[in-house]
Protein backbone atom coordinates (compact mmCIF):
# COMPACT_ATOMS: atom_id res chain seq x y z
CA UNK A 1 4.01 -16.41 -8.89
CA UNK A 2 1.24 -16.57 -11.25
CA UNK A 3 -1.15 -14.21 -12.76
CA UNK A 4 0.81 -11.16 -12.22
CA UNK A 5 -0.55 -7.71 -13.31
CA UNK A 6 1.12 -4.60 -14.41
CA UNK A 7 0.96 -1.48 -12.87
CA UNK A 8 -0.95 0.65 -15.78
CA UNK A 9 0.86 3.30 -17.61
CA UNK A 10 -0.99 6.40 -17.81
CA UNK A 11 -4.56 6.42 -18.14
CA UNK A 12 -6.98 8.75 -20.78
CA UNK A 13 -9.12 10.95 -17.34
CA UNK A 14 -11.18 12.42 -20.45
CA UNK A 15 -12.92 9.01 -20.86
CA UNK A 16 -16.49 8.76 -19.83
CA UNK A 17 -17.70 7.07 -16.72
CA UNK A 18 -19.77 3.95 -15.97
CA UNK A 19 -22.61 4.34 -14.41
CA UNK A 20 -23.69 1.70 -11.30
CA UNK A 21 -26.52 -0.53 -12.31
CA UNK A 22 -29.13 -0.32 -10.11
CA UNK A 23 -31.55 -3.53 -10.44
CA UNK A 24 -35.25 -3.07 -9.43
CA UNK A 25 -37.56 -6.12 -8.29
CA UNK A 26 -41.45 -6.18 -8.50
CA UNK A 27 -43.90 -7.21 -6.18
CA UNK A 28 -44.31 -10.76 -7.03
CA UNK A 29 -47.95 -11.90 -7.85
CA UNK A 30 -48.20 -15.00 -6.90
CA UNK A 31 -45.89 -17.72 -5.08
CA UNK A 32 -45.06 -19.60 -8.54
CA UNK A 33 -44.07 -16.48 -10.26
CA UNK A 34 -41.51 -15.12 -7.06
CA UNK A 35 -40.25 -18.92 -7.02
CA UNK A 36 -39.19 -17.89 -10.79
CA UNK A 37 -37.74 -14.74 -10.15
CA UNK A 38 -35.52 -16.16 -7.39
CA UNK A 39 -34.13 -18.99 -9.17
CA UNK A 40 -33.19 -17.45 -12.14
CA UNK A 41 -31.60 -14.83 -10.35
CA UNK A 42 -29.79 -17.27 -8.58
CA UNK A 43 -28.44 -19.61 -11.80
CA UNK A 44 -27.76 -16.06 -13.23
CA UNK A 45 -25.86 -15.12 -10.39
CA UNK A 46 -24.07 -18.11 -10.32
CA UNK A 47 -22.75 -18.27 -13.59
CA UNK A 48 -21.70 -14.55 -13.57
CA UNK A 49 -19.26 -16.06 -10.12
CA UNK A 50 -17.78 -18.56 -12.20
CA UNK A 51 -17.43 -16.64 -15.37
CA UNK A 52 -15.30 -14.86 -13.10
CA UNK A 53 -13.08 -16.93 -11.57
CA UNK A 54 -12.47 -17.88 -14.85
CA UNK A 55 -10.84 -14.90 -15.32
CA UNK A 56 -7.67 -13.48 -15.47
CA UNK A 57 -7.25 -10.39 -12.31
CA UNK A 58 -7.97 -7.21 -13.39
CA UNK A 59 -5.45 -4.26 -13.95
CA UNK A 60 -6.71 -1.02 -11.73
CA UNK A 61 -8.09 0.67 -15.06
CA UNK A 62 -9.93 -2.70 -15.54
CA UNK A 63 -11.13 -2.74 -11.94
CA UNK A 64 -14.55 -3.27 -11.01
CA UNK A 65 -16.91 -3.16 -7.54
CA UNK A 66 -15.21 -5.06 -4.56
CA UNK A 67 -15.25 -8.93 -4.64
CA UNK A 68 -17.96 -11.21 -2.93
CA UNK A 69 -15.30 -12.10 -0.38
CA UNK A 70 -14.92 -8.48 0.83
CA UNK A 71 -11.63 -7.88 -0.32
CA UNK A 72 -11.45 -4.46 -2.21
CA UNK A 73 -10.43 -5.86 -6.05
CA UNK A 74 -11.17 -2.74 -7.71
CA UNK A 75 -8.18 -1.40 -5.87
CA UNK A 76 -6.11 -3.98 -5.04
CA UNK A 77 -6.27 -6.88 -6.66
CA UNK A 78 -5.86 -10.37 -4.77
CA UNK A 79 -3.66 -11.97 -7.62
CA UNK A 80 -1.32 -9.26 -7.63
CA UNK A 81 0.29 -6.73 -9.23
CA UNK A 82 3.87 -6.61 -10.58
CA UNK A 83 5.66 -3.29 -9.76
CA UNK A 84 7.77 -1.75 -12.57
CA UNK A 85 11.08 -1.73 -9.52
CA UNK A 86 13.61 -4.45 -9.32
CA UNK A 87 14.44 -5.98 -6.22
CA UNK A 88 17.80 -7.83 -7.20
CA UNK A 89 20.09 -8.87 -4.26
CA UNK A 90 18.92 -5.78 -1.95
CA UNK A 91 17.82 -8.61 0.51
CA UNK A 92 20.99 -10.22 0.45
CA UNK A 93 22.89 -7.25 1.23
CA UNK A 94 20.68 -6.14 3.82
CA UNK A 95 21.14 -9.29 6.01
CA UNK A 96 24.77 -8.74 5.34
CA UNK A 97 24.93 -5.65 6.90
CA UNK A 98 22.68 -6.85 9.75
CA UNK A 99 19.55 -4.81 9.37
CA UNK A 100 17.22 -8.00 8.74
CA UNK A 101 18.03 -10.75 11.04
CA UNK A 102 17.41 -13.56 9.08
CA UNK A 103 16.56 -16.08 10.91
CA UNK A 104 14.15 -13.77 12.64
CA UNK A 105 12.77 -12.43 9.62
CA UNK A 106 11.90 -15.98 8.10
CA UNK A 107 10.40 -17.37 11.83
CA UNK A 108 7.65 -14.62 11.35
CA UNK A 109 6.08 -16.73 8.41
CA UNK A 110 6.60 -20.63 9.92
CA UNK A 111 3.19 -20.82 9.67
CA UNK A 112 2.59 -19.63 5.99
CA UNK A 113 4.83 -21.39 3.72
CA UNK A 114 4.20 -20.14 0.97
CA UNK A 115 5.19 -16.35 2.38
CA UNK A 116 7.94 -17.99 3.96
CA UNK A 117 9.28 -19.67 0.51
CA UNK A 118 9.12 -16.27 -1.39
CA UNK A 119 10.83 -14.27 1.79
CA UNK A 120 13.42 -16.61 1.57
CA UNK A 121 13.73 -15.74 -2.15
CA UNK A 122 14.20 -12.23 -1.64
CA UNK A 123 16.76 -12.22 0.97
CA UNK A 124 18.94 -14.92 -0.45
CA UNK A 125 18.73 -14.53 -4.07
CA UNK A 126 20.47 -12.42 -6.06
CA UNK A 127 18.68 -11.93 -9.19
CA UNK A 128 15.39 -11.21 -8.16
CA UNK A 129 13.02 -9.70 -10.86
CA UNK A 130 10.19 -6.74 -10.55
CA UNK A 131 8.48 -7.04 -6.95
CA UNK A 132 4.89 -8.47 -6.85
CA UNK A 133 2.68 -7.20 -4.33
CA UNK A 134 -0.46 -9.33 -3.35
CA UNK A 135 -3.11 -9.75 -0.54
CA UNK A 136 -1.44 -12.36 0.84
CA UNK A 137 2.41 -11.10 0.49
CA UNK A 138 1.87 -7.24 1.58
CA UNK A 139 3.06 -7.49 4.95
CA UNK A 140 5.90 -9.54 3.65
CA UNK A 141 7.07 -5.86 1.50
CA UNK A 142 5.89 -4.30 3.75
CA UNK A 143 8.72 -5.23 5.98
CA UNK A 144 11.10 -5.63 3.81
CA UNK A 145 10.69 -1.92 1.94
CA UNK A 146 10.40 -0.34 5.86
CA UNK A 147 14.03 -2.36 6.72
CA UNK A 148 15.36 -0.79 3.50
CA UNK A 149 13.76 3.03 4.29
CA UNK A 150 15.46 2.51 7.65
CA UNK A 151 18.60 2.00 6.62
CA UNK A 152 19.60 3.67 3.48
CA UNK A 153 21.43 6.60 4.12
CA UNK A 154 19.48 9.26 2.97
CA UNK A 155 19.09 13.10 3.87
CA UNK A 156 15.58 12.36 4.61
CA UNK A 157 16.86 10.70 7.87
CA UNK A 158 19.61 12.75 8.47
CA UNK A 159 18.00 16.23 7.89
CA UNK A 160 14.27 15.75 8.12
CA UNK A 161 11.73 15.78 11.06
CA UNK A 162 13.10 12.22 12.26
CA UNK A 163 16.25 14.68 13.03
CA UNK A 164 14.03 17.14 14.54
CA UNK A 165 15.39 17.46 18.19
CA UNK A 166 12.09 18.43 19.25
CA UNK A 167 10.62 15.20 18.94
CA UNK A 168 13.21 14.16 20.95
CA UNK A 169 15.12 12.12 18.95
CA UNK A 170 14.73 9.18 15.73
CA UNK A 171 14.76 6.11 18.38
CA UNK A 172 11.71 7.00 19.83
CA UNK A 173 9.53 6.62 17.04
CA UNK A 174 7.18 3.71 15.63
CA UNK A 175 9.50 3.23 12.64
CA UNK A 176 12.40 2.97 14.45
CA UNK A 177 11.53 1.54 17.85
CA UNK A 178 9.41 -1.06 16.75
CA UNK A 179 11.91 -2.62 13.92
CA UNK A 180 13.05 -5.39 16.58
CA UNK A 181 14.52 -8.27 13.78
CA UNK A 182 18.06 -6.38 13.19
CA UNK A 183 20.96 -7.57 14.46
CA UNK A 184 21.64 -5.43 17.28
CA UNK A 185 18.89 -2.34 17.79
CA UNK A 186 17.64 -0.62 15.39
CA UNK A 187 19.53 3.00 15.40
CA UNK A 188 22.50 0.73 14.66
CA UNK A 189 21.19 0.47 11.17
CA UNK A 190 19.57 3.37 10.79
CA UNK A 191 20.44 6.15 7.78
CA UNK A 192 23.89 4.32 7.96
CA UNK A 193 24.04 1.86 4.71
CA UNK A 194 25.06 2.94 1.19
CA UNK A 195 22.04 0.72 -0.09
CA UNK A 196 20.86 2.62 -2.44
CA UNK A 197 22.54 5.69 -3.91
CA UNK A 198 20.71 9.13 -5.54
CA UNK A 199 21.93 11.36 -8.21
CA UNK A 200 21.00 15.16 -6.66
CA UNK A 201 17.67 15.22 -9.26
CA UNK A 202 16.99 11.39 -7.89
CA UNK A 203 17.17 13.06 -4.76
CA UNK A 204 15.42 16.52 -5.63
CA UNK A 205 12.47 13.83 -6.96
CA UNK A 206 12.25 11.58 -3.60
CA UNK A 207 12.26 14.37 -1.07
CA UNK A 208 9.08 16.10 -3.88
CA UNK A 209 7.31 13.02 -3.62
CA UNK A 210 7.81 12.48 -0.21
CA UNK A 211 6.67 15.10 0.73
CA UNK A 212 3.32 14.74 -1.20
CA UNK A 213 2.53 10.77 0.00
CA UNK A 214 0.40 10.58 3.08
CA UNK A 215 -0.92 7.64 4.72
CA UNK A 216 -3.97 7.04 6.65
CA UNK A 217 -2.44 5.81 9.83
CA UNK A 218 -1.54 9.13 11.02
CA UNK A 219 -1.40 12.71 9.60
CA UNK A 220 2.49 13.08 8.29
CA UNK A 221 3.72 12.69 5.49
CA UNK A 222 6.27 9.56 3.83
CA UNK A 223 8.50 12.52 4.54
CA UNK A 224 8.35 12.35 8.13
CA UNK A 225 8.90 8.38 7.99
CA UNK A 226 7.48 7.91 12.09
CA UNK A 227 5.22 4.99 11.18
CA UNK A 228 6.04 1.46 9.27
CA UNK A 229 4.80 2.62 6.40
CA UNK A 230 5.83 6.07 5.74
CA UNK A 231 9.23 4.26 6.44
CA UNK A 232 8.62 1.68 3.84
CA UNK A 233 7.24 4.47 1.39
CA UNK A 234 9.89 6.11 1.83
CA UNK A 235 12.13 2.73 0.78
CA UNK A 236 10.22 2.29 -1.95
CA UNK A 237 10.33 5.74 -3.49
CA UNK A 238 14.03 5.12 -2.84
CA UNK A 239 14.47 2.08 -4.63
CA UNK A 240 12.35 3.27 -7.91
CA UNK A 241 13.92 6.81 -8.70
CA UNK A 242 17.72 4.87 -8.35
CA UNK A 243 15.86 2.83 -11.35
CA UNK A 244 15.17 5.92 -13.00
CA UNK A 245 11.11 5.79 -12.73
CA UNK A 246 8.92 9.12 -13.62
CA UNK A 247 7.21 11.05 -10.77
CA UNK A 248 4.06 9.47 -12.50
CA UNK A 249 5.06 6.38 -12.67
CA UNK A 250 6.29 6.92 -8.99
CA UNK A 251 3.07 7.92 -7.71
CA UNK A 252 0.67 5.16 -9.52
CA UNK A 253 3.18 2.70 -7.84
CA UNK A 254 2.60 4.41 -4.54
CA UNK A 255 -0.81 4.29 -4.81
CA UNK A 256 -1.15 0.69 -5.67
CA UNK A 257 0.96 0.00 -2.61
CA UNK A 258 -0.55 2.51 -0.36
CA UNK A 259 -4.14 0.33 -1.47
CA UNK A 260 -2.72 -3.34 -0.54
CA UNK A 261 -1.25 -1.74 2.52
CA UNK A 262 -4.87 0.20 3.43
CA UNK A 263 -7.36 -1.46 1.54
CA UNK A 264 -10.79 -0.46 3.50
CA UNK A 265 -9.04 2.91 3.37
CA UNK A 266 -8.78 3.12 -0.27
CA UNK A 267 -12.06 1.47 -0.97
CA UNK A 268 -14.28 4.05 1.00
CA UNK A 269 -12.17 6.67 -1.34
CA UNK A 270 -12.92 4.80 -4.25
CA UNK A 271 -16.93 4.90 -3.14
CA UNK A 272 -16.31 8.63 -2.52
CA UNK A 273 -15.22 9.10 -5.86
CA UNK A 274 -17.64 6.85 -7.94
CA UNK A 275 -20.42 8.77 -5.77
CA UNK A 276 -18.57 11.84 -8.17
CA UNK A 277 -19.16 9.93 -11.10
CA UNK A 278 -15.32 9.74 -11.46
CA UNK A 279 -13.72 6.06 -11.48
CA UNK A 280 -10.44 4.83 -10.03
CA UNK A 281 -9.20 4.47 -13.17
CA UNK A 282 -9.45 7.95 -14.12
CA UNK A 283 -8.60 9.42 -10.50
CA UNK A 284 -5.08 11.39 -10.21
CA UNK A 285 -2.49 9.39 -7.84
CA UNK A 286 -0.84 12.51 -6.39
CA UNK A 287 -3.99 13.77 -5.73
CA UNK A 288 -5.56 10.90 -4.14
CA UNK A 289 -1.82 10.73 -2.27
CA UNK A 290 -2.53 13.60 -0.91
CA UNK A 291 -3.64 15.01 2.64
CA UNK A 292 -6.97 16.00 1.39
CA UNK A 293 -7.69 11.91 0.96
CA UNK A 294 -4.91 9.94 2.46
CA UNK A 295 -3.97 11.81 5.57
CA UNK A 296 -5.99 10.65 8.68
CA UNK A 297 -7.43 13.63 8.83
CA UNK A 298 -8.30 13.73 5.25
CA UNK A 299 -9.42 10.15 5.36
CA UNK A 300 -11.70 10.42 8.51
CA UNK A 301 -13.44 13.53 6.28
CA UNK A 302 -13.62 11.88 3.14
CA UNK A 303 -15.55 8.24 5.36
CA UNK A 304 -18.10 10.85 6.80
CA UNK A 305 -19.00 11.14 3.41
CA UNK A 306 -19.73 7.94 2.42
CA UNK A 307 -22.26 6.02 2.90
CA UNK A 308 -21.90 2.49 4.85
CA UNK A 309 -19.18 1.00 7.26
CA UNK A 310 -15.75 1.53 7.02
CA UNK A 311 -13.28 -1.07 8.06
CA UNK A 312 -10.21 -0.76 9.80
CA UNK A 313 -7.63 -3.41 7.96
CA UNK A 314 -4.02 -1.99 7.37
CA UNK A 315 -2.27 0.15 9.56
CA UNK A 316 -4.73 0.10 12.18
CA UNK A 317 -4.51 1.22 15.66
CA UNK A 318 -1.72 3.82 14.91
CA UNK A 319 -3.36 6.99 13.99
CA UNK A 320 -2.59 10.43 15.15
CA UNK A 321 -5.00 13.00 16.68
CA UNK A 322 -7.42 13.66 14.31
CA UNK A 323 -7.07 17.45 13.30
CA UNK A 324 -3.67 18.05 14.67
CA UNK A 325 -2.21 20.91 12.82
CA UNK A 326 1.44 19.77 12.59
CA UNK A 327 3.42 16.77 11.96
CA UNK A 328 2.97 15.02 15.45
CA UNK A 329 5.36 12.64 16.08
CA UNK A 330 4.34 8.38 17.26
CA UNK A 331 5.99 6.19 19.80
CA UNK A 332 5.87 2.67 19.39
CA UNK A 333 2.14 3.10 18.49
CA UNK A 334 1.16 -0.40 17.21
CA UNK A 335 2.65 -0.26 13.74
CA UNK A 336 4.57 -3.23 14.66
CA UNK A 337 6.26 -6.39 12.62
CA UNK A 338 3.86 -7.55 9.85
C-alpha cells in the first residue's frame, strides 16, 4: 500500500493557531472587470487542486480543511495512516479457531478487489507488518479488530456489563448477535480464545482506557463493547498494550480510528473546535474520546453547536436514546457486517 502515514507522536498544544482565511469579493464595475475576477480565480483555483494532488497525504498535525470531495482529510486522511500495532498472523489464527469464516469473510469484498486482495493478506499471512487504516479499507478493520474483541478472552467480557445479567445476557447484543461469519454462532467464540494475552498492568491499562473511549453510535463506553465498534475498540486496545504501547500513544491511535470509523462525526468536532481557535492538531485524544464529545449524547450537543449539516456516515442507524443516564444496552441495532 502506498503513501502510508504515521500516526504522530506527541504534539507541542502550546503552539499558536491558524486562523481561517476569509476571502472578500467586490462589487464588480463593469462586465469586463467581473469576467477578470472570475477567471483568475478560477486558474488560481485550479492550480492550488493540482498542487495538491501532487502531494504527499497529510499527517493529522499537518491536516488541513476537508477535501473538495467531501471526505473529512483533516481527520482522516484518504491515503491512510499506518498504526504503530502489528498485525502478524492474528488472522490466521483466528480462522483457525473458527471465529472468521473465511470463505465468508472474503465473499463480503467480491466486488472490491482490491479490499478483497489485502483481506486475504491478513488472514492468511503470517508476517503481516503495522496495520494501515484508509477510507477505503476501514470496514475491512473494522471487522477484523471487532472478530478479535469478540473473541479474546478477556475480563472485560467475562466481568463487565456484557456479563451484566440484567441486560439479559452477552448474545443479545449488536456485537455479538450480529457477528454472523464464524463458524458456528457467535457465543461459540466469544471471550473463549487465548489470542492475545495481558500482563495485570496491560490489563490495569485496557480496562482505564476502556473505560474512557466512547463512540458516537450510542452512549457506552468501548468498555461496555454492545456495538461493532466498541467491540473492535476494544480489540484494538487489546492488541496495542500486548505490544507494549503508552496510554498516549493508545489514545491518538484510538482517535485516528474512531475518525475513519465516524468521519462526519469527527469533522463537526473538529469545526467545533477550530470555532475555539484550537486545531486538531493541538486537541487532547482522551479528551476528545471522551463522553463530553464522542458519546451520542455528547456528540448530538457538541453538532447543535456548529454551524451547517451534519452527516450521518459511520456507525449510523445504531444510536441509543439520546440522554439516557446509564449504559443502555443494543440488540441487533444495525451495526451489522461492514
Amino acid at each position: 500500500m502506498k503513501d502510508k502515514e504515521k500516526v504522530p507522536g506527541k504534539e507541542d498544544n502550546s503552539g499558536s493557531e491558524e486562523s481561517s482565511i476569509t476571502q472578500g469579493y467586490a462589487l464588480p464595475v463593469s462586465i469586463i472587470i467581473a469576467s477578470l475576477i472570475i477567471g483568475g480565480s478560477w486558474i488560481s483555483t485550479a492550480k492550488q487542486r493540482d498542487q495538491a494532488s501532487s502531494q504527499e497525504p497529510k499527517s493529522l498535525t499537518e491536516a488541513e480543511h476537508p477535501s473538495i470531495s467531501g471526505w473529512p482529510e483533516a481527520i482522516a486522511p484518504s491515503q491512510g495512516i499506518e498504526l504503530p500495532v502489528r498485525w502478524g498472523d492474528l488472522g490466521v489464527k483466528m480462522v483457525s479457531v473458527g471465529i472468521i469464516d473465511d470463505e465468508k469473510f472474503i465473499n463480503l469484498y467480491a466486488a472490491k478487489p482490491d479490499i478483497e486482495k489485502e483481506a486475504k493478506k491478513l488472514l492468511y499471512e503470517g508476517n503481516n507488518a503495522n496495520l494501515v487504516i484508509t477510507e477505503k479499507n476501514s470496514g475491512l478493520l473494522l471487522n477484523l479488530l471487532w472478530a478479535l474483541g469478540l473473541g479474546t478472552s478477556n475480563p472485560v467480557l467475562a466481568k463487565g456489563p456484557m456479563a451484566d445479567s440484567r441486560y439479559g445476557g452477552a448474545g443479545n447484543f449488536a456485537s455479538t448477535g450480529g457477528w454472523t461469519i464464524a463458524k458456528g454462532g457467535a457465543m461459540e467464540h466469544f471471550n473463549r480464545h487465548p489470542l492475545i494475552v495481558l500482563t495485570e498492568a496491560q490489563q490495569k491499562l485496557v480496562e482505564d482506557i476502556a473505560k474512557n473511549i466512547y463512540r458516537p453510535c450510542c452512549g457506552n463506553s468501548t468498555y461496555f463493547p454492545d456495538c461493532n465498534h466498541g467491540m473492535a475498540m476494544l480489540g484494538l486496545l487489546e492488541l496495542m498494550a500486548s505490544q507494549n504501547a503508552s496510554e498516549s500513544d493508545m489514545y491518538r491511535v484510538a482517535l485516528s480510528v474512531n475518525s475513519y470509523w465516524f468521519p462526519d462525526t469527527y469533522s463537526t468536532v473538529e469545526k467545533y473546535f477550530e470555532s475555539k481557535k484550537v486545531s486538531w492538531s493541538a486537541v487532547n485524544p482522551k479528551e476528545v474520546l471522551g463522553a463530553a464529545y464522542s458519546s451520542a449524547q455528547g456528540y448530538q450537543r457538541i453538532a447543535s453547536q456548529v454551524a451547517g449539516p451534519q452527516g450521518g456516515r459511520g456507525g449510523s442507524g445504531c444510536g441509543v436514546d439520546a440522554g439516557a443516564p446509564s449504559p443502555q444496552p443494543k440488540r441487533q441495532s444495525g451495526c451489522g457486517v461492514q
